[in-house]
Protein backbone atom coordinates (compact mmCIF):
# COMPACT_ATOMS: atom_id res chain seq x y z
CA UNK A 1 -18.71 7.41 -34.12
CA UNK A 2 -20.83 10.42 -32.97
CA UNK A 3 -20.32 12.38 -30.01
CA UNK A 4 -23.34 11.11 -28.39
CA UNK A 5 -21.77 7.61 -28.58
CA UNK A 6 -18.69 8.73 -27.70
CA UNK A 7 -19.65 10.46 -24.16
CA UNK A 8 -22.05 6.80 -23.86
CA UNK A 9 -18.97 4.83 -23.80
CA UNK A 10 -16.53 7.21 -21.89
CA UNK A 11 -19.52 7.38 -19.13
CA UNK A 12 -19.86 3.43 -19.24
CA UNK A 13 -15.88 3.03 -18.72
CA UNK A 14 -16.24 5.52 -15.33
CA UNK A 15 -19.10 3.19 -14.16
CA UNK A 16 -17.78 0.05 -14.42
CA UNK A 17 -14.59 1.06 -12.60
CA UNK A 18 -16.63 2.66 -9.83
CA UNK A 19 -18.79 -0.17 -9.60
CA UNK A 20 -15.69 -2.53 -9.58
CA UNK A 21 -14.25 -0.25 -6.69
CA UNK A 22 -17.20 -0.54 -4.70
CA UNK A 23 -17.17 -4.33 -4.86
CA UNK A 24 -13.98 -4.61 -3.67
CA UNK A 25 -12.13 -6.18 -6.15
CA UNK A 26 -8.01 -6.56 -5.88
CA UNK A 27 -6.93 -5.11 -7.67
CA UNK A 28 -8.50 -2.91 -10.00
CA UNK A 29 -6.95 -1.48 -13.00
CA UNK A 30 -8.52 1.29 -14.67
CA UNK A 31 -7.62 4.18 -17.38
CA UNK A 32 -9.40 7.54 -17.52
CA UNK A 33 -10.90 9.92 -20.18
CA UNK A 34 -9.37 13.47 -21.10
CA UNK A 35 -11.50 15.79 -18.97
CA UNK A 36 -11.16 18.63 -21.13
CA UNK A 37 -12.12 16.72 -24.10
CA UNK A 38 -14.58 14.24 -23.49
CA UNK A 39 -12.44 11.76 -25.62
CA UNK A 40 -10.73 8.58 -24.36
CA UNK A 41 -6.95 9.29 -24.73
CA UNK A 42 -4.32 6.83 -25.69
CA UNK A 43 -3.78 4.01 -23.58
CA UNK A 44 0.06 5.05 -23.20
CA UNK A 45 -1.06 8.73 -22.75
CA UNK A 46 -3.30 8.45 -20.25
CA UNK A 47 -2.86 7.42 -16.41
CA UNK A 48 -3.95 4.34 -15.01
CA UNK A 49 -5.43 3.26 -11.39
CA UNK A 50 -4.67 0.09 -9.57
CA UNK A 51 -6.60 -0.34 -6.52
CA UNK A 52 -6.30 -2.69 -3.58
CA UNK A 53 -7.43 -2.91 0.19
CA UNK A 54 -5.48 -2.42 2.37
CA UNK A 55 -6.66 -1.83 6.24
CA UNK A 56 -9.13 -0.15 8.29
CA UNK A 57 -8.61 3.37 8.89
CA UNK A 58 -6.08 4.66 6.25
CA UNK A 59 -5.06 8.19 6.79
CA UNK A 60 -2.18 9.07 4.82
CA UNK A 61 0.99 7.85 3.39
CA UNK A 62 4.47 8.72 1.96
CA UNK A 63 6.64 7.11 -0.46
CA UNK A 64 10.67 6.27 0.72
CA UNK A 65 12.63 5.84 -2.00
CA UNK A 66 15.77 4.96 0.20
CA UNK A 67 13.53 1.73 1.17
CA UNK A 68 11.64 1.79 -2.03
CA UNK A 69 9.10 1.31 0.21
CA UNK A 70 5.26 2.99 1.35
CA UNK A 71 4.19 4.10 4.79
CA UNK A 72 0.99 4.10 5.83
CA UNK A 73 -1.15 5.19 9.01
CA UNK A 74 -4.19 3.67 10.50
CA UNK A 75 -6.14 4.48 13.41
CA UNK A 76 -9.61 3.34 14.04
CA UNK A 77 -12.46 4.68 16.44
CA UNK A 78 -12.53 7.91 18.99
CA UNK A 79 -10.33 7.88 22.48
CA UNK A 80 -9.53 5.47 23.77
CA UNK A 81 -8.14 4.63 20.37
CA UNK A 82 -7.00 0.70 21.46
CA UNK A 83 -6.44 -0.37 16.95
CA UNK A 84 -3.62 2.19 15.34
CA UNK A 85 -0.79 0.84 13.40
CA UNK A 86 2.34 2.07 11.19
CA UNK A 87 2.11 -0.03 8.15
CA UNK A 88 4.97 -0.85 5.69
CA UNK A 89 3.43 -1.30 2.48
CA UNK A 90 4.68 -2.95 -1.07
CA UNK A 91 4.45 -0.08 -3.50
CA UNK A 92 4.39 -2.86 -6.10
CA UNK A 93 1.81 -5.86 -4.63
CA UNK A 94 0.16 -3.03 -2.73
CA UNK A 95 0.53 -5.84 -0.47
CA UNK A 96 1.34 -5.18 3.73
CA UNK A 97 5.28 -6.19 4.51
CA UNK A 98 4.92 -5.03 7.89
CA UNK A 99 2.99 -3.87 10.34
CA UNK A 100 4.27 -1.50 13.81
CA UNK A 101 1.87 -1.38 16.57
CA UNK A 102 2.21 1.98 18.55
CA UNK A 103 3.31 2.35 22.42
CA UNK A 104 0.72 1.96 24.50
CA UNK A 105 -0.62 5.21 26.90
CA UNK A 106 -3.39 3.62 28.95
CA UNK A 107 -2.97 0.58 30.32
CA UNK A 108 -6.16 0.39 31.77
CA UNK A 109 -8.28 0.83 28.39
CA UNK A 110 -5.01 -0.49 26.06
CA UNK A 111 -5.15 3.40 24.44
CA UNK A 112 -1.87 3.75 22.09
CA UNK A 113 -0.37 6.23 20.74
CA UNK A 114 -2.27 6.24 17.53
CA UNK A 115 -0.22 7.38 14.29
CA UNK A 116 -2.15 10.02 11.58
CA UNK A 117 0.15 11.97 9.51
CA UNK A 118 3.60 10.59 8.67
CA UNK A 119 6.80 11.94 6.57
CA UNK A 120 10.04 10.13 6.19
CA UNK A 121 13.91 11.46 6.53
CA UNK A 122 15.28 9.08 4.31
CA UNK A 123 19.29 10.64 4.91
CA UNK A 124 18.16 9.59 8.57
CA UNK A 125 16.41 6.10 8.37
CA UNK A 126 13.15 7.73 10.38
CA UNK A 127 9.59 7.62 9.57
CA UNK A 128 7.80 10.32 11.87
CA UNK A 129 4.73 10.21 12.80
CA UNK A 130 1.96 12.82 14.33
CA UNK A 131 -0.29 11.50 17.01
CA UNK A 132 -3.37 13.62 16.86
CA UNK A 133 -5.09 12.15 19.54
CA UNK A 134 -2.55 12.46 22.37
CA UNK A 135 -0.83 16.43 20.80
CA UNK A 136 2.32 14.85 19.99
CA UNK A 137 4.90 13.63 17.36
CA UNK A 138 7.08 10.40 17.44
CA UNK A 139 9.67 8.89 15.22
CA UNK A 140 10.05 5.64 14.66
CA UNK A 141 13.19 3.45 12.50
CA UNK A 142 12.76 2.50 8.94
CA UNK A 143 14.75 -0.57 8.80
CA UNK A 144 13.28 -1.90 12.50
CA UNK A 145 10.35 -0.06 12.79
CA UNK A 146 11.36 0.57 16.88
CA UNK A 147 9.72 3.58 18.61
CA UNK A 148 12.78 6.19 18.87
CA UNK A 149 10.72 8.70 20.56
CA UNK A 150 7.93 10.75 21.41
CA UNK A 151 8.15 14.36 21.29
CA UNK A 152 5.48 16.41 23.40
CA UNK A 153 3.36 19.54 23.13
CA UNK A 154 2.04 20.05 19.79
CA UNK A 155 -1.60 20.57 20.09
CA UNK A 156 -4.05 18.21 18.01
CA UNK A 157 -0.71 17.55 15.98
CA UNK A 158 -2.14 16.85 12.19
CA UNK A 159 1.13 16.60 9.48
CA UNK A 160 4.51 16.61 9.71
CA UNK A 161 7.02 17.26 6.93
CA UNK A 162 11.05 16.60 6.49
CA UNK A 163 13.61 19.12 5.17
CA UNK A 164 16.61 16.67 5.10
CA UNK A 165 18.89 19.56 3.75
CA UNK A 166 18.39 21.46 7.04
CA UNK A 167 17.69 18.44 9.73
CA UNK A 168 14.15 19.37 10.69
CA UNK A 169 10.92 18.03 11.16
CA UNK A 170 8.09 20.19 10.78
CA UNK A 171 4.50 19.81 12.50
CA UNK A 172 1.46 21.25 12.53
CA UNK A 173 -0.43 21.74 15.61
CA UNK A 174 -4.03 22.90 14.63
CA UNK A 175 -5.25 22.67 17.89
CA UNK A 176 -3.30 25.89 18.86
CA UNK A 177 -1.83 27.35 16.05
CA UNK A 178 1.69 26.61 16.01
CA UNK A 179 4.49 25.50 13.90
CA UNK A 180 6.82 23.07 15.57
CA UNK A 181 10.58 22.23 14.25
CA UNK A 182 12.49 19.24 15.45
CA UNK A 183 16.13 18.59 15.02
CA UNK A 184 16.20 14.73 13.11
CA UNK A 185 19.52 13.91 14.48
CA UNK A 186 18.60 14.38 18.47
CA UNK A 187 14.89 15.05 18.00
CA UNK A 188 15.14 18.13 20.04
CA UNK A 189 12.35 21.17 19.61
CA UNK A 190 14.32 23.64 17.77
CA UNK A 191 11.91 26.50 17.02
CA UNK A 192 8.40 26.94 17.61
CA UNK A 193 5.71 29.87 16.28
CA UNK A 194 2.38 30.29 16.94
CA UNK A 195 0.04 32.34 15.53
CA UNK A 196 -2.95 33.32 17.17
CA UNK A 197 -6.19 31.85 16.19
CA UNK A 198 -4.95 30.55 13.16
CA UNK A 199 -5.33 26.29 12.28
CA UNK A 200 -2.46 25.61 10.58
CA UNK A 201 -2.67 21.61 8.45
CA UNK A 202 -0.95 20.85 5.38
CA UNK A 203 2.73 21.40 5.09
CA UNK A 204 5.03 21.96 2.58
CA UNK A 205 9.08 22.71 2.78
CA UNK A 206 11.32 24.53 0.18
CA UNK A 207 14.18 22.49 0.15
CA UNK A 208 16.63 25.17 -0.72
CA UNK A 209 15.92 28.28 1.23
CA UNK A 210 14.03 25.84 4.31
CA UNK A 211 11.11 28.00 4.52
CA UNK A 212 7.94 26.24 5.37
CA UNK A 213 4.54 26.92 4.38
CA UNK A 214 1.37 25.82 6.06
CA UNK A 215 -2.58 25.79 4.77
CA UNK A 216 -4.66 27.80 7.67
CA UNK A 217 -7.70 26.27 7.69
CA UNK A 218 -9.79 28.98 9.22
CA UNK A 219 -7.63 32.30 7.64
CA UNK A 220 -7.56 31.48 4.36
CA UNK A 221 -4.40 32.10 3.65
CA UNK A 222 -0.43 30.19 4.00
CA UNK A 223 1.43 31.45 7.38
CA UNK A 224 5.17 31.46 5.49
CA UNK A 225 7.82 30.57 8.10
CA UNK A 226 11.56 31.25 7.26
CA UNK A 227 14.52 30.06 8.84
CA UNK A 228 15.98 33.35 8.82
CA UNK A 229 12.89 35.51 10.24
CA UNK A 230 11.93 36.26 13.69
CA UNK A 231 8.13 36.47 12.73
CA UNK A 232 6.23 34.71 9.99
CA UNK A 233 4.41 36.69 7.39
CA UNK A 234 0.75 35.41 6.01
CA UNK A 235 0.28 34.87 1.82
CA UNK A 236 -3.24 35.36 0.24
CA UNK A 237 -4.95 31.25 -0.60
CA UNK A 238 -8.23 29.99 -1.74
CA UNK A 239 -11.12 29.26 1.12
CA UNK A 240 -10.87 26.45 3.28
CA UNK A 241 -6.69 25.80 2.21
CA UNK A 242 -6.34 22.73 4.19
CA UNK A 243 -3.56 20.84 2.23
CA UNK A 244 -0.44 22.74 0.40
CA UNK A 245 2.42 21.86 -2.31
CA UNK A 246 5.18 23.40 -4.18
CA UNK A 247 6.38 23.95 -7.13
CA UNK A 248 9.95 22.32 -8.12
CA UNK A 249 11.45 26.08 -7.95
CA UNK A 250 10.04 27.26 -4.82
CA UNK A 251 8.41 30.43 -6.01
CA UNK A 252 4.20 28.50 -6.57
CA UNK A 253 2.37 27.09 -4.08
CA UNK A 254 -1.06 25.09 -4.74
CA UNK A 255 -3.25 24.83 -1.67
CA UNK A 256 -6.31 22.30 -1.94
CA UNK A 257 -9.17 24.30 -1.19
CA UNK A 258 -11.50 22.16 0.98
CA UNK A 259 -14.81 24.44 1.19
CA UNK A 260 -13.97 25.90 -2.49
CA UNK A 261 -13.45 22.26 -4.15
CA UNK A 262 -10.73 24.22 -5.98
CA UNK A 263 -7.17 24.20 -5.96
CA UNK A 264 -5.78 27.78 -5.92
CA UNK A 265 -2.45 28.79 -7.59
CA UNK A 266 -0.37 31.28 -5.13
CA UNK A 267 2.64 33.26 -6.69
CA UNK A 268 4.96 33.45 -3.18
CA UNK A 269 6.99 36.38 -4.11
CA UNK A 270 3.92 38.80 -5.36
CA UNK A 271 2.11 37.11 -2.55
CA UNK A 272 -1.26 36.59 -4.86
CA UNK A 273 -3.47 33.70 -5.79
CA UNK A 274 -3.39 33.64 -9.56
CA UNK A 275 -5.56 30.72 -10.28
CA UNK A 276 -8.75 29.40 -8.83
CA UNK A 277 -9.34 25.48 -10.37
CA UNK A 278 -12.33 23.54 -9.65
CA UNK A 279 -11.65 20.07 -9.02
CA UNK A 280 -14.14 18.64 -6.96
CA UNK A 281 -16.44 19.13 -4.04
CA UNK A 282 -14.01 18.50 -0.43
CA UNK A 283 -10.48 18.89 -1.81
CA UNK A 284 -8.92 17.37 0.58
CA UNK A 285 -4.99 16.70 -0.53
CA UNK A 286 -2.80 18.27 -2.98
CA UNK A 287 0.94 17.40 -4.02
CA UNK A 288 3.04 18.09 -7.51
CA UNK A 289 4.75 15.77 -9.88
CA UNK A 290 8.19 15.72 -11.68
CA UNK A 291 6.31 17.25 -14.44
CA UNK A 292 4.83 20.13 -12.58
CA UNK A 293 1.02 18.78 -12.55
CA UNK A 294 -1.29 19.02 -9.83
CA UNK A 295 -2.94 16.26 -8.65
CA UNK A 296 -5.76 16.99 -5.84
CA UNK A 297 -7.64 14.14 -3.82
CA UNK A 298 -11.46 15.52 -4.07
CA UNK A 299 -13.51 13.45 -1.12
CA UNK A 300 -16.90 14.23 -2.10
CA UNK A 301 -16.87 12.82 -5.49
CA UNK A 302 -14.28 10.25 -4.88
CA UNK A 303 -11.59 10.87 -7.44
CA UNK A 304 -8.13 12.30 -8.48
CA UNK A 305 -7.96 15.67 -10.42
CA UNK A 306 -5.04 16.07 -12.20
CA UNK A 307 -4.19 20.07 -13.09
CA UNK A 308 -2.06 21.80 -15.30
CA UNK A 309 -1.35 24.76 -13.14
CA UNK A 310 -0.18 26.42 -15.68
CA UNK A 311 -3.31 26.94 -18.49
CA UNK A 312 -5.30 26.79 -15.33
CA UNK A 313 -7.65 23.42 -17.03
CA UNK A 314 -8.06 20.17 -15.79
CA UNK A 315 -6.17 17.47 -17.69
CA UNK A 316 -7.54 14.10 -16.34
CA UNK A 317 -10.06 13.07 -13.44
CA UNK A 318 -9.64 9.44 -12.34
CA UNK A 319 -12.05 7.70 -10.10
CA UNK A 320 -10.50 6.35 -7.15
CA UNK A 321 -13.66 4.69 -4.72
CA UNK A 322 -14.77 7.02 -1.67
CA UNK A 323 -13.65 9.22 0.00
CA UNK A 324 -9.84 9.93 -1.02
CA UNK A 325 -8.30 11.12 2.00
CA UNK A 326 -4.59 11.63 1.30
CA UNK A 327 -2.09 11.80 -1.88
CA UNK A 328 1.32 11.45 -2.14
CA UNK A 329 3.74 11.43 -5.50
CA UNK A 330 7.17 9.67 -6.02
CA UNK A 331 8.63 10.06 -9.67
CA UNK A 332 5.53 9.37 -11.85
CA UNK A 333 3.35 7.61 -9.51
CA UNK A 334 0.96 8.59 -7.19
CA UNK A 335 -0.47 6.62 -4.07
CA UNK A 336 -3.77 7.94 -2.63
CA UNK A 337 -5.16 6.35 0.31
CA UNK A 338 -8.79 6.61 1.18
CA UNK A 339 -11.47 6.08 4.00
CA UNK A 340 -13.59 4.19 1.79
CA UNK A 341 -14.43 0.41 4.18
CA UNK A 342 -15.33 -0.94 0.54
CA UNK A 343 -12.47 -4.14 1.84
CA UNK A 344 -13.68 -7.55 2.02
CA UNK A 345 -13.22 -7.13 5.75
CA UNK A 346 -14.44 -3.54 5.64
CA UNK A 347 -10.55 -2.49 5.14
CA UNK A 348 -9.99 0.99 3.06
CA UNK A 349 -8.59 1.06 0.09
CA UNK A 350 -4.82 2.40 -1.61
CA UNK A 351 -5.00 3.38 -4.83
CA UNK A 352 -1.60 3.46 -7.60
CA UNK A 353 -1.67 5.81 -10.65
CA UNK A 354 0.75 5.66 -12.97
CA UNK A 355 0.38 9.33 -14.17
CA UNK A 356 -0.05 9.92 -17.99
CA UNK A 357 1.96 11.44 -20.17
């Protein structure tokens, strides 16, 4: 077979999953090419994509493997949001076991207290939530899904992250620049930083020391919060970090560069970016696997880049529908939600990879 043919086919594969997305089918099971070959890999090498809808107004999800079990938030419209839910999701039917409607605020308009980013302390049965809208975070029970508590003052609150090994909750509060910790046994504020015209997003936790990293939006660069400092300290990242993930040691991060469409590869102790990886235009999410790939949600293009961080080269790029909004991994799978409306009832879509080999 020539080349010619070759790319013909691999481009006709790519097409017929997008198109197959768009429709809406459930659910959709596709493979990939090798990016950095332009050959189809083997079906047990490469990853594969099952798609399903799911609801309206996905914005991210995590993975509980106490529960074996996938959280998901939804909020739809602009205040008075009146539709926001915490969804308990089948990892395997992709499939909705339960769904948590949020306290209501307003009577008068029905506003709730609408759910965006969420993390889970599996030692402590909690799924927390931030809730953007309203500058706060809340935490809710895995096994009941009862509203435990709402905890106050963090400004345009956008993630929130768990280190079990120290009992905190982390959260991000981009509308004034802080850092918020939490205890997760009395959900008390236990420290809080702020950093001056900074927009701190994604989070990320080394589990070990507790340090906590977040993606400043507008400095281009990680504010690096220890347990054991008074002050933070600020690390070099790509332009437009707005989503942030470790390596299994602790000592690489890998910030999703939104306005770069690159994922950039920070060495934390020499406090340097090392790597600069195109993925795709709007890269919105990053997170790491067991095997120390990258994966990045790009939104722009609609697809998952996978990255080996450490040859710096893309290994796969699977097409996921529109606009990918949020990744999380567990073991060798990946769940991306997205902000797609491609549903039969205009519902966006999750998306399951099995990550190749």
């Amino acid at each position: 077979m020539s080349s010619a043919t070759r790319q013909f086919h691999r481009v006709r594969r790519i097409t017929v999953v997008a198109l197959a997305l768009a429709a809406g089918s459930v659910p959709v099971v596709a493979g990939t090419a090798s990016a950095d070959t332009g050959r189809a890999q083997h079906a047990s090498d490469a990853s594969a994509v099952v798609s399903a809808p799911l609801a309206k107004g996905l914005y991210q999800s995590v993975y509980s493997e106490r529960n074996h079990v996938l959280w998901a938030t939804t909020a739809v419209g602009r205040p008075p949001v009146t539709s926001s839910a915490l969804l308990k999701v089948d990892p395997k039917t992709l499939k909705v076991k339960e769904s948590y409607t949020p306290p209501v605020t307003d009577a008068a308009t029905g506003a709730v207290e609408a759910v965006y980013g969420v993390a889970v302390d599996d030692e402590h049965n909690t799924v927390w939530t931030t809730n953007t809208r309203n500058g706060s975070v809340a935490v809710y029970s895995q096994r009941t899904g009862k509203h435990l508590a709402t905890l106050p003052n963090v400004a345009h609150a956008r993630e929130v992250v768990v280190d079990e090994r120290h009992d905190l909750a982390w959260a991000s509060g981009f509308g004034d620049g802080t850092l918020v910790a939490f205890d997760t046994r009395t959900f008390k504020e236990k420290k809080r930083v702020t950093v001056q015209g900074a927009a701190p997003t994604g989070l990320a936790v080394n589990k070990r020391s507790g340090t906590v990293y977040a993606a400043d939006l507008k400095g281009n660069r990680l504010i690096e919060v220890s347990p054991y400092a008074k002050d933070p300290s600020f690390i070099p990242a790509g332009n437009g970090p707005i989503s942030v993930a470790l390596s299994a040691d602790g000592r690489t991060a890998y910030t999703a560069d939104q306005a770069a469409g690159a994922v950039s590869v920070v060495d934390l102790r020499k406090k340097t970016v090392t790597k600069s990886i195109p993925t795709g235009a709007g890269a919105l999410s990053v997170a790491t696997d067991r095997r120390g790939r990258v994966l990045v949600a790009n939104r722009t293009p609609g697809n998952v880049t996978i990255v080996d961080p450490g040859k710096g080269t893309v290994v796969e790029t699977l097409p996921t529908g529109a606009n990918p909004n949020h990744i999380t991994v567990a073991g060798g799978t990946a769940y991306v939600v997205d902000k797609s409306g491609v549903g039969p009832a205009g519902q966006d879509q999750v998306h399951r990879i099995r990550i190749g080999r």
